[in-house]
Protein backbone atom coordinates (compact mmCIF):
# COMPACT_ATOMS: atom_id res chain seq x y z
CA UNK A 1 0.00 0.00 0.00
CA UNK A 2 1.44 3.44 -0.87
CA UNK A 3 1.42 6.21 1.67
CA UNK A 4 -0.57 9.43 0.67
CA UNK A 5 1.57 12.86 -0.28
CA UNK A 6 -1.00 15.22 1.15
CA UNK A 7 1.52 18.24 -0.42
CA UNK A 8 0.48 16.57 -3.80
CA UNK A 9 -3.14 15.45 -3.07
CA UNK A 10 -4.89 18.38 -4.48
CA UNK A 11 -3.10 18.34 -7.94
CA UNK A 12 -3.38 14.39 -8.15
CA UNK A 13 -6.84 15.31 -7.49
CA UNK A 14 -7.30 17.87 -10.20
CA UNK A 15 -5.47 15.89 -12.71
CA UNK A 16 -7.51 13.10 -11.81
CA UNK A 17 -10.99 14.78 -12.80
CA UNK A 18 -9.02 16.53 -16.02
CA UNK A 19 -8.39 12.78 -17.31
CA UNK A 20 -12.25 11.81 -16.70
CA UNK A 21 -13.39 15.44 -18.38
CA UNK A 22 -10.87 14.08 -21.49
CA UNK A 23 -12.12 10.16 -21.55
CA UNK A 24 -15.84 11.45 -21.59
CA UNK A 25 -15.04 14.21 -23.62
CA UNK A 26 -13.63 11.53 -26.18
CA UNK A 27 -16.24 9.52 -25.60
CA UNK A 28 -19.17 11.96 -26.31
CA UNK A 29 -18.10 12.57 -29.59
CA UNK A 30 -18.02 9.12 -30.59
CA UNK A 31 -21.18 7.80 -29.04
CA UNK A 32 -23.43 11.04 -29.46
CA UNK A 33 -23.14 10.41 -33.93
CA UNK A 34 -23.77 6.96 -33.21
CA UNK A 35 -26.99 7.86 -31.35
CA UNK A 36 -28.53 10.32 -33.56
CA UNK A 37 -27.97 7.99 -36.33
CA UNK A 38 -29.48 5.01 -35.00
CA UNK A 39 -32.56 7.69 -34.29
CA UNK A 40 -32.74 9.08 -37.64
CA UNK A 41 -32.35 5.45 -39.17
CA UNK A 42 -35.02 3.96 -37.42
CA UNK A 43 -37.31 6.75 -38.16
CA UNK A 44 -36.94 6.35 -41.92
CA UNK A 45 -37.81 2.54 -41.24
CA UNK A 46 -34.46 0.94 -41.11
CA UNK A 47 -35.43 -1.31 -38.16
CA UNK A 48 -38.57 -2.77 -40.10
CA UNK A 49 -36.21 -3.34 -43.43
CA UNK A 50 -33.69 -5.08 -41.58
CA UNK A 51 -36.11 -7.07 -39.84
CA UNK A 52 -37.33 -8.00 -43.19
CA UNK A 53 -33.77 -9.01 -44.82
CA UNK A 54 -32.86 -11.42 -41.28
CA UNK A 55 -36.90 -12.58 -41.65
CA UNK A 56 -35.44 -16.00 -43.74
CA UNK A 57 -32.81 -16.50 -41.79
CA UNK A 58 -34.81 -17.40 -38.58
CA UNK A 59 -36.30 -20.47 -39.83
CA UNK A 60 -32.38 -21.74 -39.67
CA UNK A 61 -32.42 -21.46 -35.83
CA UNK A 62 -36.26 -22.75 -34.99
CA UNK A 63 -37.93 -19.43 -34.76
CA UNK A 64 -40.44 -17.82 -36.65
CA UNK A 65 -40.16 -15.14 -38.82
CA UNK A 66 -41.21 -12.29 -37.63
CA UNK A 67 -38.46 -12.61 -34.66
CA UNK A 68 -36.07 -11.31 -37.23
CA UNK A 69 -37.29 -7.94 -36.32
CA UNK A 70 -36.78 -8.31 -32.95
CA UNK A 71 -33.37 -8.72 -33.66
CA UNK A 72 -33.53 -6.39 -35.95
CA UNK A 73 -34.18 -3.80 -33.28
CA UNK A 74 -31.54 -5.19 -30.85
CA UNK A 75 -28.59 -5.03 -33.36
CA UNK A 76 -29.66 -1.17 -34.81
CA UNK A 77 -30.49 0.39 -31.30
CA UNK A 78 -30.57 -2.14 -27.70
CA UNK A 79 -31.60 -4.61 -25.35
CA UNK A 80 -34.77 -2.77 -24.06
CA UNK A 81 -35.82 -1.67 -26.90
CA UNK A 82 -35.96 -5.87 -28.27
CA UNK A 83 -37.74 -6.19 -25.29
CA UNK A 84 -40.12 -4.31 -26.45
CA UNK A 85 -40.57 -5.46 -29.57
CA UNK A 86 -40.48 -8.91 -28.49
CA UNK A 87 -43.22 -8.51 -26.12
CA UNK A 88 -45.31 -6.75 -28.76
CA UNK A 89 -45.03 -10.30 -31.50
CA UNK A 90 -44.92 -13.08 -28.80
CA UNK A 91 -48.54 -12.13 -28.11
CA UNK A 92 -49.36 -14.38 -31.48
CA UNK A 93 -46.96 -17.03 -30.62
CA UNK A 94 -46.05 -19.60 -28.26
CA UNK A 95 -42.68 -19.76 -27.89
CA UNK A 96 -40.88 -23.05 -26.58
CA UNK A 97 -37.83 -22.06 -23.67
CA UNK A 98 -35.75 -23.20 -26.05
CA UNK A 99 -36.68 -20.50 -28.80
CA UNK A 100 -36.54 -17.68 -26.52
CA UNK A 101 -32.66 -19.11 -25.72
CA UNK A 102 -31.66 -19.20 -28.71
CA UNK A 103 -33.19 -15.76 -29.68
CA UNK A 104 -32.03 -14.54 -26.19
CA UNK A 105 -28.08 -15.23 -27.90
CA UNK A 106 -28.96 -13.87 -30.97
CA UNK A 107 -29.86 -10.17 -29.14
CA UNK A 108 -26.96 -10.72 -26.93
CA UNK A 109 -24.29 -11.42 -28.78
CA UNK A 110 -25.37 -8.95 -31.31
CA UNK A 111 -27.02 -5.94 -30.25
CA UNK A 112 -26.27 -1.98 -30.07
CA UNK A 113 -24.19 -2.38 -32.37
CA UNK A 114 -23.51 1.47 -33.79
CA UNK A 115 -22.71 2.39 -30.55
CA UNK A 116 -20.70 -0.66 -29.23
CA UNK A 117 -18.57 -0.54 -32.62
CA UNK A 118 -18.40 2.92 -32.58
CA UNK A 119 -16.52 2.26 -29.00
CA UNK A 120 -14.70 -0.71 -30.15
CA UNK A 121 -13.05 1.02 -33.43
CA UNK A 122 -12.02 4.21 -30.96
CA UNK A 123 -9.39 1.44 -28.79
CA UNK A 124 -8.61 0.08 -31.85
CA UNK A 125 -10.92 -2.58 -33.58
CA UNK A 126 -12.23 -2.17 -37.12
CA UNK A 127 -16.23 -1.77 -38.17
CA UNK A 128 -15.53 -5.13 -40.25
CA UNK A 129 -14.24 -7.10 -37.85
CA UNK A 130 -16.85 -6.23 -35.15
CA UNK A 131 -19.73 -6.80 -37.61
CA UNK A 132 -18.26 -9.88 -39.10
CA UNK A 133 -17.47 -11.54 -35.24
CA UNK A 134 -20.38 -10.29 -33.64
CA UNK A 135 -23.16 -10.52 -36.57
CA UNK A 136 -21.81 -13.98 -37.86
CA UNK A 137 -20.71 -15.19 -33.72
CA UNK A 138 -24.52 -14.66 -32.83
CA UNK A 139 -26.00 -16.64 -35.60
CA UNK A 140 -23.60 -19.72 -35.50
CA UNK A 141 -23.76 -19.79 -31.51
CA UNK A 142 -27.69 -20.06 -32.28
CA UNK A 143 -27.52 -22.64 -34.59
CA UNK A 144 -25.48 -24.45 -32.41
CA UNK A 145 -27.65 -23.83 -29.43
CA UNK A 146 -30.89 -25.21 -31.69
CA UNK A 147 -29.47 -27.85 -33.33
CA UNK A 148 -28.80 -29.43 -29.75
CA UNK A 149 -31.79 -28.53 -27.91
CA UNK A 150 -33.75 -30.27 -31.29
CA UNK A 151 -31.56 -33.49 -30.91
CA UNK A 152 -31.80 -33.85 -27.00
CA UNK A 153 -35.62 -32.34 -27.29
CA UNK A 154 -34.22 -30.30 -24.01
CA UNK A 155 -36.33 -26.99 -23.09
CA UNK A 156 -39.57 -27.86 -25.42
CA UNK A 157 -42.43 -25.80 -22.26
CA UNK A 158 -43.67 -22.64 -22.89
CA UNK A 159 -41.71 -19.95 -21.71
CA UNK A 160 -42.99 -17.66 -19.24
CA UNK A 161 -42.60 -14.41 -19.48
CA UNK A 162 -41.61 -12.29 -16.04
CA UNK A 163 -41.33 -8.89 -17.35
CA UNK A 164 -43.67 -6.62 -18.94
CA UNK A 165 -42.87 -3.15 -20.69
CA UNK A 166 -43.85 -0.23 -19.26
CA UNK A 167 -45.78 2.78 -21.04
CA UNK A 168 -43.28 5.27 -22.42
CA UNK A 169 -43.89 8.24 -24.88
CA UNK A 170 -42.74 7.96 -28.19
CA UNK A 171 -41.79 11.69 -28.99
CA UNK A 172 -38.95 13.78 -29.69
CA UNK A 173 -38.62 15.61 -26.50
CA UNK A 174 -39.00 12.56 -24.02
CA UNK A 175 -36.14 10.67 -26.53
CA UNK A 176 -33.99 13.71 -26.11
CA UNK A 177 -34.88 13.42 -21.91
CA UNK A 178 -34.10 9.89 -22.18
CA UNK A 179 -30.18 11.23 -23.80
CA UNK A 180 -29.59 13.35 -21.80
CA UNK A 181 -30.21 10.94 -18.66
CA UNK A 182 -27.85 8.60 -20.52
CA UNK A 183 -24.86 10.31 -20.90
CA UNK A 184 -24.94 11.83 -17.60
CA UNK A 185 -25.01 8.05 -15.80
CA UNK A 186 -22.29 7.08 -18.07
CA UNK A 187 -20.58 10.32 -16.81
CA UNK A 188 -21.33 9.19 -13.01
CA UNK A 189 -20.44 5.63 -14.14
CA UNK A 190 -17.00 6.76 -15.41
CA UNK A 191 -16.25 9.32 -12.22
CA UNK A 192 -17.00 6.56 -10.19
CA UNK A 193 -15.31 3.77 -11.16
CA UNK A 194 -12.08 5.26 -12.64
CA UNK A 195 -11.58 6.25 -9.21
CA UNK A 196 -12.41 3.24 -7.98
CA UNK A 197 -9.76 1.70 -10.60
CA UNK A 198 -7.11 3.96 -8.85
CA UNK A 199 -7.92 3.35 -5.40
CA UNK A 200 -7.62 -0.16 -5.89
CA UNK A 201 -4.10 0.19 -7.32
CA UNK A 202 -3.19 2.46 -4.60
CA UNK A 203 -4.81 -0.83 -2.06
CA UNK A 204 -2.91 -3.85 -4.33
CA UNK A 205 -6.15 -5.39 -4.69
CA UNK A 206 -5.46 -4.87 -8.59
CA UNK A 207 -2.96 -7.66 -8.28
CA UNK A 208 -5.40 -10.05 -6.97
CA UNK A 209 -7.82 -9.35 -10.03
CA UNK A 210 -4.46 -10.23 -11.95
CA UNK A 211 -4.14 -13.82 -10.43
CA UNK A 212 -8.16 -14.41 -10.66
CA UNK A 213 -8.04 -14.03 -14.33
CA UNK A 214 -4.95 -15.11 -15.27
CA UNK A 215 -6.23 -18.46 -16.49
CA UNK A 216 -9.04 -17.03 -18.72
CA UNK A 217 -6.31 -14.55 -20.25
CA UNK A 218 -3.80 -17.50 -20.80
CA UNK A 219 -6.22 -19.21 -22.60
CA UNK A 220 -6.95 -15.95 -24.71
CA UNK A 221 -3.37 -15.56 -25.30
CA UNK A 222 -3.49 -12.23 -23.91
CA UNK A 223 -1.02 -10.60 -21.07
CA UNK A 224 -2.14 -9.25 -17.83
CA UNK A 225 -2.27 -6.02 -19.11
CA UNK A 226 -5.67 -6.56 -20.13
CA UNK A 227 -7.09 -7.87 -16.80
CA UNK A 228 -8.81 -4.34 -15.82
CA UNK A 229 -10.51 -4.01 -19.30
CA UNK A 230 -11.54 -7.52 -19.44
CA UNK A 231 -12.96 -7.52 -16.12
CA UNK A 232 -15.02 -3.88 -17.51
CA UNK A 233 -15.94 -5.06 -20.62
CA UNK A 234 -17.44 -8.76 -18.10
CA UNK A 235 -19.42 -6.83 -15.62
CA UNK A 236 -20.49 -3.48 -17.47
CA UNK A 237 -20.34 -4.32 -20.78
CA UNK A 238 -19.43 -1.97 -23.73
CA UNK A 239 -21.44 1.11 -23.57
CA UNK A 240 -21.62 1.60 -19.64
CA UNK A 241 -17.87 0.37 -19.69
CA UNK A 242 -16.52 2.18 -22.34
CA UNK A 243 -14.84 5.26 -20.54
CA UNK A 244 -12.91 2.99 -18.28
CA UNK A 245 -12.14 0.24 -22.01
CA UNK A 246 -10.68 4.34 -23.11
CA UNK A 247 -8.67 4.69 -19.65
CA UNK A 248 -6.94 1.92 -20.10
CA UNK A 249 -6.46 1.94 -23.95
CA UNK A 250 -4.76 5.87 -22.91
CA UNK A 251 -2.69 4.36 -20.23
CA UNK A 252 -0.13 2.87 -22.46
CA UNK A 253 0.15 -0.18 -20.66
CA UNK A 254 -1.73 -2.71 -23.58
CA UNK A 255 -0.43 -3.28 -26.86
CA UNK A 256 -2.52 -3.25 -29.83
CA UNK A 257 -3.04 -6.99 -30.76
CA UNK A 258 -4.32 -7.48 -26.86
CA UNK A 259 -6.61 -4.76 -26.54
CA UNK A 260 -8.14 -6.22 -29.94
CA UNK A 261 -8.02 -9.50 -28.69
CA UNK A 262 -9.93 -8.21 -25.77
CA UNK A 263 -12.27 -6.53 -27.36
CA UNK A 264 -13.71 -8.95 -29.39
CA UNK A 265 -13.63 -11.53 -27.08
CA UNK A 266 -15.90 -8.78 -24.79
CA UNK A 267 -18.20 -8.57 -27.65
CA UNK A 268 -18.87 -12.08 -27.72
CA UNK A 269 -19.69 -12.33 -24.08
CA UNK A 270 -19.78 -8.73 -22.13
CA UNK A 271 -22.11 -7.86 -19.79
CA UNK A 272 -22.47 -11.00 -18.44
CA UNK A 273 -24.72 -9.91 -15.21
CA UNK A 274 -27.01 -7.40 -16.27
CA UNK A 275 -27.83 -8.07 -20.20
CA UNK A 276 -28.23 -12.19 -18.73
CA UNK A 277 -30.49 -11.42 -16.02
CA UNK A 278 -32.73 -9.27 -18.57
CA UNK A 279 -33.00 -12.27 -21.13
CA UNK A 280 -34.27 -14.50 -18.24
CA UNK A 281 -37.16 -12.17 -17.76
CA UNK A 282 -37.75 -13.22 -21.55
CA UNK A 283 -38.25 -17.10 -20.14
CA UNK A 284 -34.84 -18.43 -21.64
CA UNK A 285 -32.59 -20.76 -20.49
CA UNK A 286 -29.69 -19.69 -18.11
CA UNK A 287 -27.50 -22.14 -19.13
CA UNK A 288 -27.76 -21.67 -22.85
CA UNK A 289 -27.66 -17.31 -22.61
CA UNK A 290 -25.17 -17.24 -19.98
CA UNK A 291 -22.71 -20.64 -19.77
CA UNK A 292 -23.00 -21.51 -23.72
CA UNK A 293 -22.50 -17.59 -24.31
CA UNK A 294 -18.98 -17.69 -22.24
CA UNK A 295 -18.18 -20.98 -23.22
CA UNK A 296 -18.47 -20.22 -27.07
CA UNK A 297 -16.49 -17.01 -26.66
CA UNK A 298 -13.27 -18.38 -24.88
CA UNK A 299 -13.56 -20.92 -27.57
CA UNK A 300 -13.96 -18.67 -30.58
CA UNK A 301 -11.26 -16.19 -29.10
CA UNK A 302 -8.57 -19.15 -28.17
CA UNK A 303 -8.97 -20.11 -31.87
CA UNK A 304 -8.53 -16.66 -33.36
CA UNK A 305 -5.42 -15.98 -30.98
CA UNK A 306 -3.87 -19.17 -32.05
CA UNK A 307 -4.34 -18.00 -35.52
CA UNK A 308 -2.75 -14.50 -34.39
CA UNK A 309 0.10 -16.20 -32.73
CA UNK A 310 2.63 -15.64 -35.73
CA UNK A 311 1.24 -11.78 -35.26
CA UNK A 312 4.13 -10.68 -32.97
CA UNK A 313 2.89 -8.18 -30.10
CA UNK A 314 3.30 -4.33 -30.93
CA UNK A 315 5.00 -3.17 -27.96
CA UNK A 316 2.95 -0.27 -28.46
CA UNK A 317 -0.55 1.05 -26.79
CA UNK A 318 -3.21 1.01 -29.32
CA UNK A 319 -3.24 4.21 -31.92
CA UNK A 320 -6.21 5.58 -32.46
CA UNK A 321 -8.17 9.05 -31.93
CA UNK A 322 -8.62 8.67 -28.39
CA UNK A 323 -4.11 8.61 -28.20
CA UNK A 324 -3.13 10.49 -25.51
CA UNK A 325 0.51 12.48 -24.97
CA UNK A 326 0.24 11.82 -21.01
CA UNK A 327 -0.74 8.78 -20.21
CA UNK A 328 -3.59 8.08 -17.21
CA UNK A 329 -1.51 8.40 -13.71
């Protein structure tokens, strides 16, 4: 444990809540694009065409058709919003556990995706690769996941829905209200736990996170560097996470291949509390949206790292618009 300079406290202090001004800063102007877009999209409809052109596609994973725009809306805005939409169609089906599960991977694998790549390309991962892993990881996990529940005839009741939506106004200004709420949690969010991050370095604890995951980052050929982001990317996923995923990308500390490495493994399976415990409202399956989800990501990621392996490290931090001159203290 290191002793406290109370001669220096105030400027560690003020430099301290310059470098959370600068990561939010950074990260407004990435996610705030991504946001209107995804509004003005889905007002011109883009939701209902892309529901349309994943329509055929659902019959290859059990469900019926008109789930594709439930994913739809998952993969062009969020979670909730699927919700939604779900709720609205399963009124004219019955849906076995089994096909919520599997559609319960599809939205969680793949979903917010404008914003989510938006904050994976700014630490260093491209729009093609996040689209390609994410988009093609969802639907292959979900074949997967059907293909066995149909041969074991596993999870065949009716699901039972625990959650129901409630009434929220459609219009401009309460979408705007709804913003505006949004990016000041993720401002709280970042405040809070990038000085969280610090005061656990200043405890040691950090080095116990180290030893906790250092079998999942072996596996994922990745160094230790990565240990704070993964554990981010786990527990608060992309969007809520992304300020600290920035932090640590600035710091200097994580070469480029890990930090993409990272990444995508974290958009196979991020979130793992939250996003899970909102699926099982749905009626799915905990072991298929939660344990197949991890399972299939450590395996998909171990596999692309092995790939990678003649890749040699870059000894340097990731380059991209969020590079900073100092790094984080």
């Amino acid at each position: 444990m290191n002793r406290i300079d109370l001669k220096r406290l105030p400027r560690q202090l003020g430099d301290h809540c310059l470098e959370i001004l600068r990561v939010y800063w950074v990260l407004v102007k990435v996610m705030l694009p991504a946001v209107v877009l995804v509004k003005l999209l889905d007002s011109l409809g883009a939701t209902q065409w892309l529901g349309k052109l994943l329509s055929p596609l659902m019959s290859l994973v059990g469900l019926p058709a008109e789930m594709g725009l439930v994913w739809a809306a998952a993969i062009l805005t969020n979670l909730y919003t699927a919700m939604v939409v779900f709720y609205e169609l399963s009124a004219g089906h019955s849906l076995s556990v089994a096909q919520v599960s599997v559609l319960g991977l599809l939205i969680l694998v793949a979903h917010s995706l404008p914003t989510e790549g938006a904050v994976a390309k700014l630490v260093g991962v491209r729009w093609r690769i996040t689209l390609v892993l994410r988009l093609g990881g969802a639907f292959l996990l979900a074949v997967l996941v059907h293909q066995l529940y149909r041969l074991g005839d596993w999870q065949q009741q009716p699901a039972q829905m625990l959650w129901r939506p409630a009434s929220s106004d459609p219009g401009l200004a309460a979408w705007i209200l709804d913003q505006l709420l949004l990016f000041a949690t993720i401002l709280l969010v970042i405040s809070a736990l990038m000085s969280l991050l610090r005061l656990l370095r200043w405890l040691g604890i950090e080095r116990l996170m180290h030893w906790l995951l250092a079998p999942l980052l072996r596996v994922l050929q990745v160094g230790r560097e990565a240990t704070n982001v993964t554990i981010i990317g786990i527990t608060l996923g992309l969007s809520f996470g992304a300020g600290l995923l920035v932090a640590e990308a600035r710091s200097g500390q994580i070469s480029k291949r890990d930090m993409v490495l990272t990444i995508c493994f974290l958009g196979l399976a991020h979130s793992l509390i939250e996003d899970t415990l909102l699926v099982l409202l749905l009626g799915a399956d905990l072991y298929a949206i939660l344990w197949a989800r991890f399972a299939f990501a450590v395996l998909v990621m171990a596999l692309i790292a092995r790939l990678w392996r003649a890749t040699p490290p870059r000894t340097r931090a990731v380059r991209s618009p969020l590079e900073s001159k100092k790094p984080v203290a």
